[in-house]
PDB file of N, CA and C in Angstrom:
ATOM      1  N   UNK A   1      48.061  28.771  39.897  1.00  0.00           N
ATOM      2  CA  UNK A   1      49.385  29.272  40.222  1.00  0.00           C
ATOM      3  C   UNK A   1      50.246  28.139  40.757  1.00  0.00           C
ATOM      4  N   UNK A   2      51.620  28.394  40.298  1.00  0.00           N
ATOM      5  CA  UNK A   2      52.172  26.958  40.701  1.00  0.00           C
ATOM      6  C   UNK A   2      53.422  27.694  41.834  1.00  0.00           C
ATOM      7  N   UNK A   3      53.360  26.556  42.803  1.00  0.00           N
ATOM      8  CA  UNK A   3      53.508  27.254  44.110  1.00  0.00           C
ATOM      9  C   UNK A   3      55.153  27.102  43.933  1.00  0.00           C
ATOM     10  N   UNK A   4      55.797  26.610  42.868  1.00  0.00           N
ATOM     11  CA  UNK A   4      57.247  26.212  42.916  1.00  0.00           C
ATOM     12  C   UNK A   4      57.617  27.904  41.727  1.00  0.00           C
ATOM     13  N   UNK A   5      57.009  28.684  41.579  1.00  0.00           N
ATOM     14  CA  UNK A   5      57.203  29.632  40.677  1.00  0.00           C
ATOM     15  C   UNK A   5      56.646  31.094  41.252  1.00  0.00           C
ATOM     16  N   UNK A   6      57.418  32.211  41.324  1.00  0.00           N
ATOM     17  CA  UNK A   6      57.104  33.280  41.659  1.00  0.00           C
ATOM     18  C   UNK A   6      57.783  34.140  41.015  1.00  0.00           C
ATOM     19  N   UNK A   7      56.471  35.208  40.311  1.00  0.00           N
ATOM     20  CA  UNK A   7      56.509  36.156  39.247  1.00  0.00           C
ATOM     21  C   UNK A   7      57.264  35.229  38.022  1.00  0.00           C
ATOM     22  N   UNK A   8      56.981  34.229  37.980  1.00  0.00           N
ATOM     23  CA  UNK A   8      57.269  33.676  36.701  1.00  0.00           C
ATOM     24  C   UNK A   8      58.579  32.769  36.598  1.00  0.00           C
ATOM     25  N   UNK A   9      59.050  33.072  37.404  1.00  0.00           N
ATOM     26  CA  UNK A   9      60.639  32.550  37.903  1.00  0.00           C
ATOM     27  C   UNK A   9      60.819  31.308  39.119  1.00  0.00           C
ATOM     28  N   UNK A  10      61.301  30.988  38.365  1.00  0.00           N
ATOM     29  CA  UNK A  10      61.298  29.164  39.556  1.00  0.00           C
ATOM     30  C   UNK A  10      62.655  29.546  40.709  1.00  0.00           C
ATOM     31  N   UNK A  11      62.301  28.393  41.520  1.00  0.00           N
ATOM     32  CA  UNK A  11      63.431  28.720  42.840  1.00  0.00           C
ATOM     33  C   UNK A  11      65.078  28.694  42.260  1.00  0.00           C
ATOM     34  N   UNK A  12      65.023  28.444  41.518  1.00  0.00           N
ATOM     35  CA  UNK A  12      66.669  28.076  41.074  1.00  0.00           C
ATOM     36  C   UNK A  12      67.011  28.982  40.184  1.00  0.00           C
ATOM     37  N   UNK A  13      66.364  30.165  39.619  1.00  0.00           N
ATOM     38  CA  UNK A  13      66.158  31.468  38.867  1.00  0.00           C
ATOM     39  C   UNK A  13      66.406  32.333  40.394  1.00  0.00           C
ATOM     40  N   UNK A  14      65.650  32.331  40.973  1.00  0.00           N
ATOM     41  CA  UNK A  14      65.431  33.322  42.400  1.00  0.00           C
ATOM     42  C   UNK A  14      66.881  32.928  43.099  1.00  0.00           C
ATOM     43  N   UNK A  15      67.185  31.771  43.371  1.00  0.00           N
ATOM     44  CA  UNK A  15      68.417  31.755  44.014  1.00  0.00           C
ATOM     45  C   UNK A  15      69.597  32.649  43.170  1.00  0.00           C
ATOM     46  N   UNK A  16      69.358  31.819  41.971  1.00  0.00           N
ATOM     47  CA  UNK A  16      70.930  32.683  41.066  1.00  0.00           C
ATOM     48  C   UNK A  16      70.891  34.399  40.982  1.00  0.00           C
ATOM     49  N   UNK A  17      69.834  34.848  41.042  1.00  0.00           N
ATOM     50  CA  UNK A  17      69.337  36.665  41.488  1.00  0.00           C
ATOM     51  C   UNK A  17      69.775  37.066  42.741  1.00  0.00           C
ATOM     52  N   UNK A  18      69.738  35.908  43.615  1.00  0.00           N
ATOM     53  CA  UNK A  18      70.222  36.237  44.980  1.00  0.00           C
ATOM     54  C   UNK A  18      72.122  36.614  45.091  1.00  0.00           C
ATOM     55  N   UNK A  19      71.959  35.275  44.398  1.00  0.00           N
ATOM     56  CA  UNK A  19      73.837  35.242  44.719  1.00  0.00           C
ATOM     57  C   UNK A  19      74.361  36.239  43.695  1.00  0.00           C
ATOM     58  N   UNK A  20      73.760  36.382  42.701  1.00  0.00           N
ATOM     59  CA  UNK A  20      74.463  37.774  41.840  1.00  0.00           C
ATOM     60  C   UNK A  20      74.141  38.985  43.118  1.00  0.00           C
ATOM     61  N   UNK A  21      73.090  39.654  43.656  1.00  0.00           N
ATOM     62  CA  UNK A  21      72.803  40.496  44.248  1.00  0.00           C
ATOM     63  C   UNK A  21      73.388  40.610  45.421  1.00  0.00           C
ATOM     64  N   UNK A  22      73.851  39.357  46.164  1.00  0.00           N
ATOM     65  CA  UNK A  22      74.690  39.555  47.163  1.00  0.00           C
ATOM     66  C   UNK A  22      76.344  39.653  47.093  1.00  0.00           C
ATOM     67  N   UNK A  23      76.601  38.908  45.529  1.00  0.00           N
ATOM     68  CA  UNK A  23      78.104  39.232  45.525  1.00  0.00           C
ATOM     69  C   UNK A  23      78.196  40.770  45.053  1.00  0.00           C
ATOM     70  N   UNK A  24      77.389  41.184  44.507  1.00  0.00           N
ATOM     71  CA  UNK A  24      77.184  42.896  43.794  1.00  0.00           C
ATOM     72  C   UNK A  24      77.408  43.838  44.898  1.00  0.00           C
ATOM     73  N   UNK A  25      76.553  43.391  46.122  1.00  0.00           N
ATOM     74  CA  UNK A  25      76.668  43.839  47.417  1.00  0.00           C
ATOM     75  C   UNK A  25      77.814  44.214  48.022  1.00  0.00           C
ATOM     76  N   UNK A  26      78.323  42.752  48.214  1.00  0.00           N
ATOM     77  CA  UNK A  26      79.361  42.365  48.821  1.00  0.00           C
ATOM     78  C   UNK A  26      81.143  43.139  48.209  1.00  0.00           C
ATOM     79  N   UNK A  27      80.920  43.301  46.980  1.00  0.00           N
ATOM     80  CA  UNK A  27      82.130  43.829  46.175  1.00  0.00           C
ATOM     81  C   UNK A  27      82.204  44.878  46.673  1.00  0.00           C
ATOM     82  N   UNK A  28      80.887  45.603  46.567  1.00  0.00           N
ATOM     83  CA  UNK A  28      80.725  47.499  46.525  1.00  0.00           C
ATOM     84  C   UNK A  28      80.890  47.569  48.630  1.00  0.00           C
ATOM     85  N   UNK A  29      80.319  46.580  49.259  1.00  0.00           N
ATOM     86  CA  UNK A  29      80.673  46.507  50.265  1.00  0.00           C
ATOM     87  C   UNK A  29      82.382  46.528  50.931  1.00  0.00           C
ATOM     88  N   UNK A  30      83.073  45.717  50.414  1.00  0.00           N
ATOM     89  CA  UNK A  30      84.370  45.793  50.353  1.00  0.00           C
ATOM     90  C   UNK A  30      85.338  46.708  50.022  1.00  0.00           C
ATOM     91  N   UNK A  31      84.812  47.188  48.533  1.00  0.00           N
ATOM     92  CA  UNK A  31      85.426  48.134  47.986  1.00  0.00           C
ATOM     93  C   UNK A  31      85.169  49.536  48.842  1.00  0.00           C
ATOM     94  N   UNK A  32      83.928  49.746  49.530  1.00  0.00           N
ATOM     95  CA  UNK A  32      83.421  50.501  49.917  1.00  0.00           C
ATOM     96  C   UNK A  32      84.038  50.980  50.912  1.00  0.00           C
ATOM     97  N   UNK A  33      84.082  50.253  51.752  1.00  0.00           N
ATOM     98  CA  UNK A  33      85.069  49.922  53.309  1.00  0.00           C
ATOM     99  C   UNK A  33      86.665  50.254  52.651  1.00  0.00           C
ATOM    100  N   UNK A  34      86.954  49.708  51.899  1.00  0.00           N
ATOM    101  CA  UNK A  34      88.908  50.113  51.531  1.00  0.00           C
ATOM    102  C   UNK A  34      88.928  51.340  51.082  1.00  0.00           C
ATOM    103  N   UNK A  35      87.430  52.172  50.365  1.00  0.00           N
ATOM    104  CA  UNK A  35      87.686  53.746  50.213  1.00  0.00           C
ATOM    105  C   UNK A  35      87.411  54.490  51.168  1.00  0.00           C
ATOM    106  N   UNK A  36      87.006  54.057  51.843  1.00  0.00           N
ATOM    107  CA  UNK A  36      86.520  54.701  52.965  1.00  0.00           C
ATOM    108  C   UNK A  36      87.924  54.993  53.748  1.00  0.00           C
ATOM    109  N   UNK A  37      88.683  53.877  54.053  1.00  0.00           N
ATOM    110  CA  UNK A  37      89.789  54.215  54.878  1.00  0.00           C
ATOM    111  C   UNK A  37      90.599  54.617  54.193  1.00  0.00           C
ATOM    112  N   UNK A  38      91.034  54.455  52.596  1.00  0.00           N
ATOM    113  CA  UNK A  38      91.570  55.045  51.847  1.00  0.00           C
ATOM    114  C   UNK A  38      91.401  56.642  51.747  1.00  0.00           C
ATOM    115  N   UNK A  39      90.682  57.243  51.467  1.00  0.00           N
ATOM    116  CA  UNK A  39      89.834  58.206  51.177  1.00  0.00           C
ATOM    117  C   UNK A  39      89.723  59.215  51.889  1.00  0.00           C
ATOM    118  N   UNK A  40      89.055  58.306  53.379  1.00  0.00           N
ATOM    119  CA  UNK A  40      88.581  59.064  54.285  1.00  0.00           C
ATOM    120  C   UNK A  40      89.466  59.330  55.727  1.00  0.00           C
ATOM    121  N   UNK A  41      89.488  57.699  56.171  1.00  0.00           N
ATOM    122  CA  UNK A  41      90.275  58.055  57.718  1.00  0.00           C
ATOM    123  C   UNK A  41      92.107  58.077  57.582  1.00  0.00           C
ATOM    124  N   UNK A  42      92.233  57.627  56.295  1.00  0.00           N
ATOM    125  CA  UNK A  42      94.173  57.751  56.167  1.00  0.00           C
ATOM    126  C   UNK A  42      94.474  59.105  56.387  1.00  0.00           C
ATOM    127  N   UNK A  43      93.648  60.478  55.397  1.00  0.00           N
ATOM    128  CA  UNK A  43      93.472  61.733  55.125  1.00  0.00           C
ATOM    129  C   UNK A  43      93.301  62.195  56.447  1.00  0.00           C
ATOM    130  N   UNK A  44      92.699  61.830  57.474  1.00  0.00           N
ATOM    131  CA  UNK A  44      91.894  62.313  58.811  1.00  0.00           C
ATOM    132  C   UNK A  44      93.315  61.662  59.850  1.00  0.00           C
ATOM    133  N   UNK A  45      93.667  60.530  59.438  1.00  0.00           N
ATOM    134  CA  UNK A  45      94.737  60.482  60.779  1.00  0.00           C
ATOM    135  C   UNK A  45      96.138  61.442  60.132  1.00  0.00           C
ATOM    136  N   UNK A  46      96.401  61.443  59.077  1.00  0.00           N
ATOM    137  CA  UNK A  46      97.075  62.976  58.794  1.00  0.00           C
ATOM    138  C   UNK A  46      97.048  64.252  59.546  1.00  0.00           C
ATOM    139  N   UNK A  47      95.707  64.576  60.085  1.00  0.00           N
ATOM    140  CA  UNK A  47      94.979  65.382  59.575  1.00  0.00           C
ATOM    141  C   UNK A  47      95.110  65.491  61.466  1.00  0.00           C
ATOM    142  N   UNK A  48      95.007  64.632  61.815  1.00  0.00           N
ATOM    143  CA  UNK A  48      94.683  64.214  63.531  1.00  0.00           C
ATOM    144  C   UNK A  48      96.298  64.397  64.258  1.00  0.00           C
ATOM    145  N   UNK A  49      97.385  63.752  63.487  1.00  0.00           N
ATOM    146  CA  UNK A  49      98.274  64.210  63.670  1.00  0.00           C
ATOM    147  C   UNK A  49      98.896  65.567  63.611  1.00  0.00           C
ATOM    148  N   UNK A  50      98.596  66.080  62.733  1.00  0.00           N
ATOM    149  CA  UNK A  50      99.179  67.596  62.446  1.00  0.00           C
ATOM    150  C   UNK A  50      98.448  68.500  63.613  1.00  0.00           C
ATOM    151  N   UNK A  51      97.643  68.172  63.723  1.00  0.00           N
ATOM    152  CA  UNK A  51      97.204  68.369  65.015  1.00  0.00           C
ATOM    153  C   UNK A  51      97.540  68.699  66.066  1.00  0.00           C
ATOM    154  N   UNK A  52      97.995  67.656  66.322  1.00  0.00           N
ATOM    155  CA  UNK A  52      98.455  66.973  67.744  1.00  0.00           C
ATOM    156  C   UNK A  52     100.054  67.783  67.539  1.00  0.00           C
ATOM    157  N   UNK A  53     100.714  67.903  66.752  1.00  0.00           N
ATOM    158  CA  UNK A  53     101.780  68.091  66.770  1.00  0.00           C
ATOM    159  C   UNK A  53     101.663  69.752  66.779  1.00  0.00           C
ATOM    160  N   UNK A  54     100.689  70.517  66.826  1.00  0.00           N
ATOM    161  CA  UNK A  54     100.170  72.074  66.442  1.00  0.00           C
ATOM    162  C   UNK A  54      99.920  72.111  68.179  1.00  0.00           C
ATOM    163  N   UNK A  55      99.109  71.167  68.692  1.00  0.00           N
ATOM    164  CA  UNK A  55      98.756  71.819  70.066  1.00  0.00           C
ATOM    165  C   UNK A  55     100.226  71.554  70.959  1.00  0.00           C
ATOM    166  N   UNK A  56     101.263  70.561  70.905  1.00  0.00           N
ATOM    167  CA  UNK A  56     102.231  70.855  71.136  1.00  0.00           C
ATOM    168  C   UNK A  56     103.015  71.254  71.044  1.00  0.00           C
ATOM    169  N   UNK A  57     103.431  71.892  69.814  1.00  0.00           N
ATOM    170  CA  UNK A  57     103.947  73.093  69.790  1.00  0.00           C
ATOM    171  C   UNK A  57     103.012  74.471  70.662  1.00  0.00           C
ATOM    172  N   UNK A  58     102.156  74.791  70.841  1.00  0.00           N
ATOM    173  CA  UNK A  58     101.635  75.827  71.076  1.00  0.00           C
ATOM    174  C   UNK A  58     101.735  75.565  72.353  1.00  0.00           C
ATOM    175  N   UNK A  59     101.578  74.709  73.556  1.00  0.00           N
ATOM    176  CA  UNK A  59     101.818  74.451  74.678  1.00  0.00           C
ATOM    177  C   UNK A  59     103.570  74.915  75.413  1.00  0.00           C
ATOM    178  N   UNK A  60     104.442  74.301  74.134  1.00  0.00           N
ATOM    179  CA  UNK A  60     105.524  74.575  74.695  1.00  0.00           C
ATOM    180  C   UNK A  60     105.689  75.886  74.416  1.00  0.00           C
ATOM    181  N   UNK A  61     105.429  76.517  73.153  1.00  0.00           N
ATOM    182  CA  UNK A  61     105.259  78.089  73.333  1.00  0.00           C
ATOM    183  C   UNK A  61     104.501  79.009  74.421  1.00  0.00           C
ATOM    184  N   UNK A  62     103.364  78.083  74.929  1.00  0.00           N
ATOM    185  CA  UNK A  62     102.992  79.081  75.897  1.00  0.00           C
ATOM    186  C   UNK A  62     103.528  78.749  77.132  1.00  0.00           C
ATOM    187  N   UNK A  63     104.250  77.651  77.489  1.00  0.00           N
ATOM    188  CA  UNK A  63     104.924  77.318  78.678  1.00  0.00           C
ATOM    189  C   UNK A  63     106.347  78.656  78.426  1.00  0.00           C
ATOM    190  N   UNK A  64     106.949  79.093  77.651  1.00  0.00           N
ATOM    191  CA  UNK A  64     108.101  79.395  77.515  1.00  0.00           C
ATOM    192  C   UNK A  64     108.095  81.024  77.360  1.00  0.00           C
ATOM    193  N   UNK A  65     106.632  81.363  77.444  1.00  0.00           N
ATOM    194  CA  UNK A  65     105.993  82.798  77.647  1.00  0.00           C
ATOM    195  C   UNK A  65     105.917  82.740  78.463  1.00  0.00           C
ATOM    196  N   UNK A  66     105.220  81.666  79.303  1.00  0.00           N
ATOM    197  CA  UNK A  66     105.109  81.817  80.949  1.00  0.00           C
ATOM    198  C   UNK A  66     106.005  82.327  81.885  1.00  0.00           C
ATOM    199  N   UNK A  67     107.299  81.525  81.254  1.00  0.00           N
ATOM    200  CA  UNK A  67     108.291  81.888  82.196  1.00  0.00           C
ATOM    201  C   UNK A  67     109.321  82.509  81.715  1.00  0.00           C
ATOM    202  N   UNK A  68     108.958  83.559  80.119  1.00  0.00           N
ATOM    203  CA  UNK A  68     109.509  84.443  80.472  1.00  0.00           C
ATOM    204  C   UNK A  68     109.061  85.394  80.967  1.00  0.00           C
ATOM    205  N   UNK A  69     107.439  85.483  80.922  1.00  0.00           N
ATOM    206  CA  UNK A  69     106.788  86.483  81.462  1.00  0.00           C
ATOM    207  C   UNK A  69     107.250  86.655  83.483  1.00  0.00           C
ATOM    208  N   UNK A  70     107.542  85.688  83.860  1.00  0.00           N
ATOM    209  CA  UNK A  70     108.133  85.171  84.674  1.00  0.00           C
ATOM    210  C   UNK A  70     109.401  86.354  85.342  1.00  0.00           C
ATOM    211  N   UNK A  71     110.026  86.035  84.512  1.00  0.00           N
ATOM    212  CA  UNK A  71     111.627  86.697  84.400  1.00  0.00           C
ATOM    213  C   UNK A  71     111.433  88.255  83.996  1.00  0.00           C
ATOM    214  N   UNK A  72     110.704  88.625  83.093  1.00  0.00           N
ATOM    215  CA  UNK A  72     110.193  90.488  83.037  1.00  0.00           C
ATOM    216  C   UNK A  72     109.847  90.762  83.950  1.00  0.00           C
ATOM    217  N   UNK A  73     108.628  89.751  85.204  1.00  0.00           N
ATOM    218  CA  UNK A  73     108.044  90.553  86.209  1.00  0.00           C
ATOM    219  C   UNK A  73     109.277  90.521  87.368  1.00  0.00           C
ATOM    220  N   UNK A  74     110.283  89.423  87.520  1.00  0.00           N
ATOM    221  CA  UNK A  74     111.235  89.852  88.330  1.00  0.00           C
ATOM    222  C   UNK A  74     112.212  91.232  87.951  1.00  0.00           C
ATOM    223  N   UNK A  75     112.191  90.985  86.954  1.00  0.00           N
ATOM    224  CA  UNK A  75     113.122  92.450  86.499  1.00  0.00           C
ATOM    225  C   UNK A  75     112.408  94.003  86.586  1.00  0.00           C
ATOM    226  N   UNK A  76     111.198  93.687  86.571  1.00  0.00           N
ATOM    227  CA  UNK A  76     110.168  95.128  86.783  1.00  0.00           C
ATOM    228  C   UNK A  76     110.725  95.445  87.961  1.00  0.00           C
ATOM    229  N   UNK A  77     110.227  94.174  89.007  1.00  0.00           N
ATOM    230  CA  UNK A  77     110.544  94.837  90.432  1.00  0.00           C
ATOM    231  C   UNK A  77     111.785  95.023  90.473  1.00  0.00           C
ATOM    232  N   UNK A  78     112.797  94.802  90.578  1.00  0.00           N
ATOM    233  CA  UNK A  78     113.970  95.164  90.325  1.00  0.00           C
ATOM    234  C   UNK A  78     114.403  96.592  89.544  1.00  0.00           C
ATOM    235  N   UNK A  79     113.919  96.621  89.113  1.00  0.00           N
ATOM    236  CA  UNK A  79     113.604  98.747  88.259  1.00  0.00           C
ATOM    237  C   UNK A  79     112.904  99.250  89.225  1.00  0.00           C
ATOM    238  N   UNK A  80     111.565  98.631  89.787  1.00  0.00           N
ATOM    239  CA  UNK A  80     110.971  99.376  90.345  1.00  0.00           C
ATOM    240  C   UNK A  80     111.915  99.999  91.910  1.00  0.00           C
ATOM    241  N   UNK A  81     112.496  99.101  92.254  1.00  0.00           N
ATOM    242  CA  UNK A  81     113.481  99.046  93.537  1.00  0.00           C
ATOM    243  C   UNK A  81     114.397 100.114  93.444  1.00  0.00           C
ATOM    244  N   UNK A  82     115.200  99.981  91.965  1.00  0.00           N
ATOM    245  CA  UNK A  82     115.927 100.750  91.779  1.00  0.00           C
ATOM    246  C   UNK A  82     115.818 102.575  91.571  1.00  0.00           C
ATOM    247  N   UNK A  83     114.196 102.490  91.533  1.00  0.00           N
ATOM    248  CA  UNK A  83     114.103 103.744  91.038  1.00  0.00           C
ATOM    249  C   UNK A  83     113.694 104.445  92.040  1.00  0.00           C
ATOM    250  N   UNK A  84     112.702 103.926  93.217  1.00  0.00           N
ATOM    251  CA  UNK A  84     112.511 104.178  94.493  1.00  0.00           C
ATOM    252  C   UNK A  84     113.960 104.791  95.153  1.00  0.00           C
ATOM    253  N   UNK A  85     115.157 103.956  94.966  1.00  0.00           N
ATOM    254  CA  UNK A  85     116.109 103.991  95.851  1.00  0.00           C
ATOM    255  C   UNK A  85     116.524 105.460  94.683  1.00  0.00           C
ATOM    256  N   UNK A  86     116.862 105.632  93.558  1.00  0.00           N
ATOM    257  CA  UNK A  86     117.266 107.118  92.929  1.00  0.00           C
ATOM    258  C   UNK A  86     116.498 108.318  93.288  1.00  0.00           C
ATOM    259  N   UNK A  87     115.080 107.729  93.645  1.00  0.00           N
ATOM    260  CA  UNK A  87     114.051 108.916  93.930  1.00  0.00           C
ATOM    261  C   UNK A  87     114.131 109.618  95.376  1.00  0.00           C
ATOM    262  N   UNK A  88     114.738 108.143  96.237  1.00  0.00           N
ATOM    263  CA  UNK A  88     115.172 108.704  97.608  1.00  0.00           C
ATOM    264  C   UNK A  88     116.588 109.743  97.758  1.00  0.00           C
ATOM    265  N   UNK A  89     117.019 109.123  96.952  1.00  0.00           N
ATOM    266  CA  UNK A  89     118.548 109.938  96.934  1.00  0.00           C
ATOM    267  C   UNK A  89     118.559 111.146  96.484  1.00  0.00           C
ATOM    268  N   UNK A  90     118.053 111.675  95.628  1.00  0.00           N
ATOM    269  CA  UNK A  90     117.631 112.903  94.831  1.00  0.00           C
ATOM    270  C   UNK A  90     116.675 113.958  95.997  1.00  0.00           C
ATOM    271  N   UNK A  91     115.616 112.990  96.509  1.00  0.00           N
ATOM    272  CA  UNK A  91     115.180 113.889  97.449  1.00  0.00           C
ATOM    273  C   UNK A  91     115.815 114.448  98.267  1.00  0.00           C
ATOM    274  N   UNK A  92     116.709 113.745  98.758  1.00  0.00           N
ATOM    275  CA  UNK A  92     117.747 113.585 100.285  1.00  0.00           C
ATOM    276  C   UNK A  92     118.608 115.091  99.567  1.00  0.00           C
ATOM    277  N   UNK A  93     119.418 114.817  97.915  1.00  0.00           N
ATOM    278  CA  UNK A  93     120.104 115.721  97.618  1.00  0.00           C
ATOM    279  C   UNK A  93     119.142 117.538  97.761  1.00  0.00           C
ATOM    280  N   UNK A  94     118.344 117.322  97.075  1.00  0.00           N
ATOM    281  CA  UNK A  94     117.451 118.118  97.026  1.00  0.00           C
ATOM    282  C   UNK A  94     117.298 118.910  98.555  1.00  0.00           C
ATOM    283  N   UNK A  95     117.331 118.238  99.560  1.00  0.00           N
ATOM    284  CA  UNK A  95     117.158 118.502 101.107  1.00  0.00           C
ATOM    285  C   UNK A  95     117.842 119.357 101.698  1.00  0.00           C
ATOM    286  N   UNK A  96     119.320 118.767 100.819  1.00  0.00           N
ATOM    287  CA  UNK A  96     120.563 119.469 101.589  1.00  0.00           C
ATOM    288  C   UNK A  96     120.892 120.502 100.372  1.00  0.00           C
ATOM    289  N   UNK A  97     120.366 120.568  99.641  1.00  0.00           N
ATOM    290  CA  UNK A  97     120.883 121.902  98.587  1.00  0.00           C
ATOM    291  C   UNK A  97     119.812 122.591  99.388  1.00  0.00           C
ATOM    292  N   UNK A  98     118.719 122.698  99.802  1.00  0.00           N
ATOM    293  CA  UNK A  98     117.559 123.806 100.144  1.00  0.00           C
ATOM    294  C   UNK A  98     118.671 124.437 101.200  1.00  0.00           C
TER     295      UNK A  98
END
């Protein structure tokens, strides 16, 4: 066996297998990586945005429930006040018709 030859192929055969196999690599490596962000994370920061722009909207919607929910419960009591004070008056009338 001759120690400058493996599987039949000399070092300068084995090198040129290498550098084809690593530029083969290297392409699909590259290319790989530009679809990826192509493909994958361009679609996803879309995707991350719409988002972001969904939970703020929904924040300011629920801030703007808050306070109108806010403004109904002042106005309840305010009915409620008012109706106390008709219920007193009615009784009172009621008092003096007996």
């Amino acid at each position: 066996m001759n120690v400058h030859r493996i599987l039949g192929l000399g070092w300068d055969e084995w090198a040129s297998i290498i550098v084809i196999i690593s530029t083969i690599f290297g392409a699909f490596s590259y290319t790989g990586k530009s679809m990826l962000k192509r493909y994958v994370k361009e679609p996803m920061d879309g995707i991350r945005d719409d988002l972001q722009k969904s939970h703020k909207m929904q924040q300011k919607n629920i801030d703007a429930l808050e306070k109108r929910e806010a403004q109904q419960d002042k106005l309840l009591d305010q009915h409620d006040k008012m109706l106390l004070e008709h219920n007193l008056k009615i009784n009172n009338l009621e008092e003096k018709v007996k």
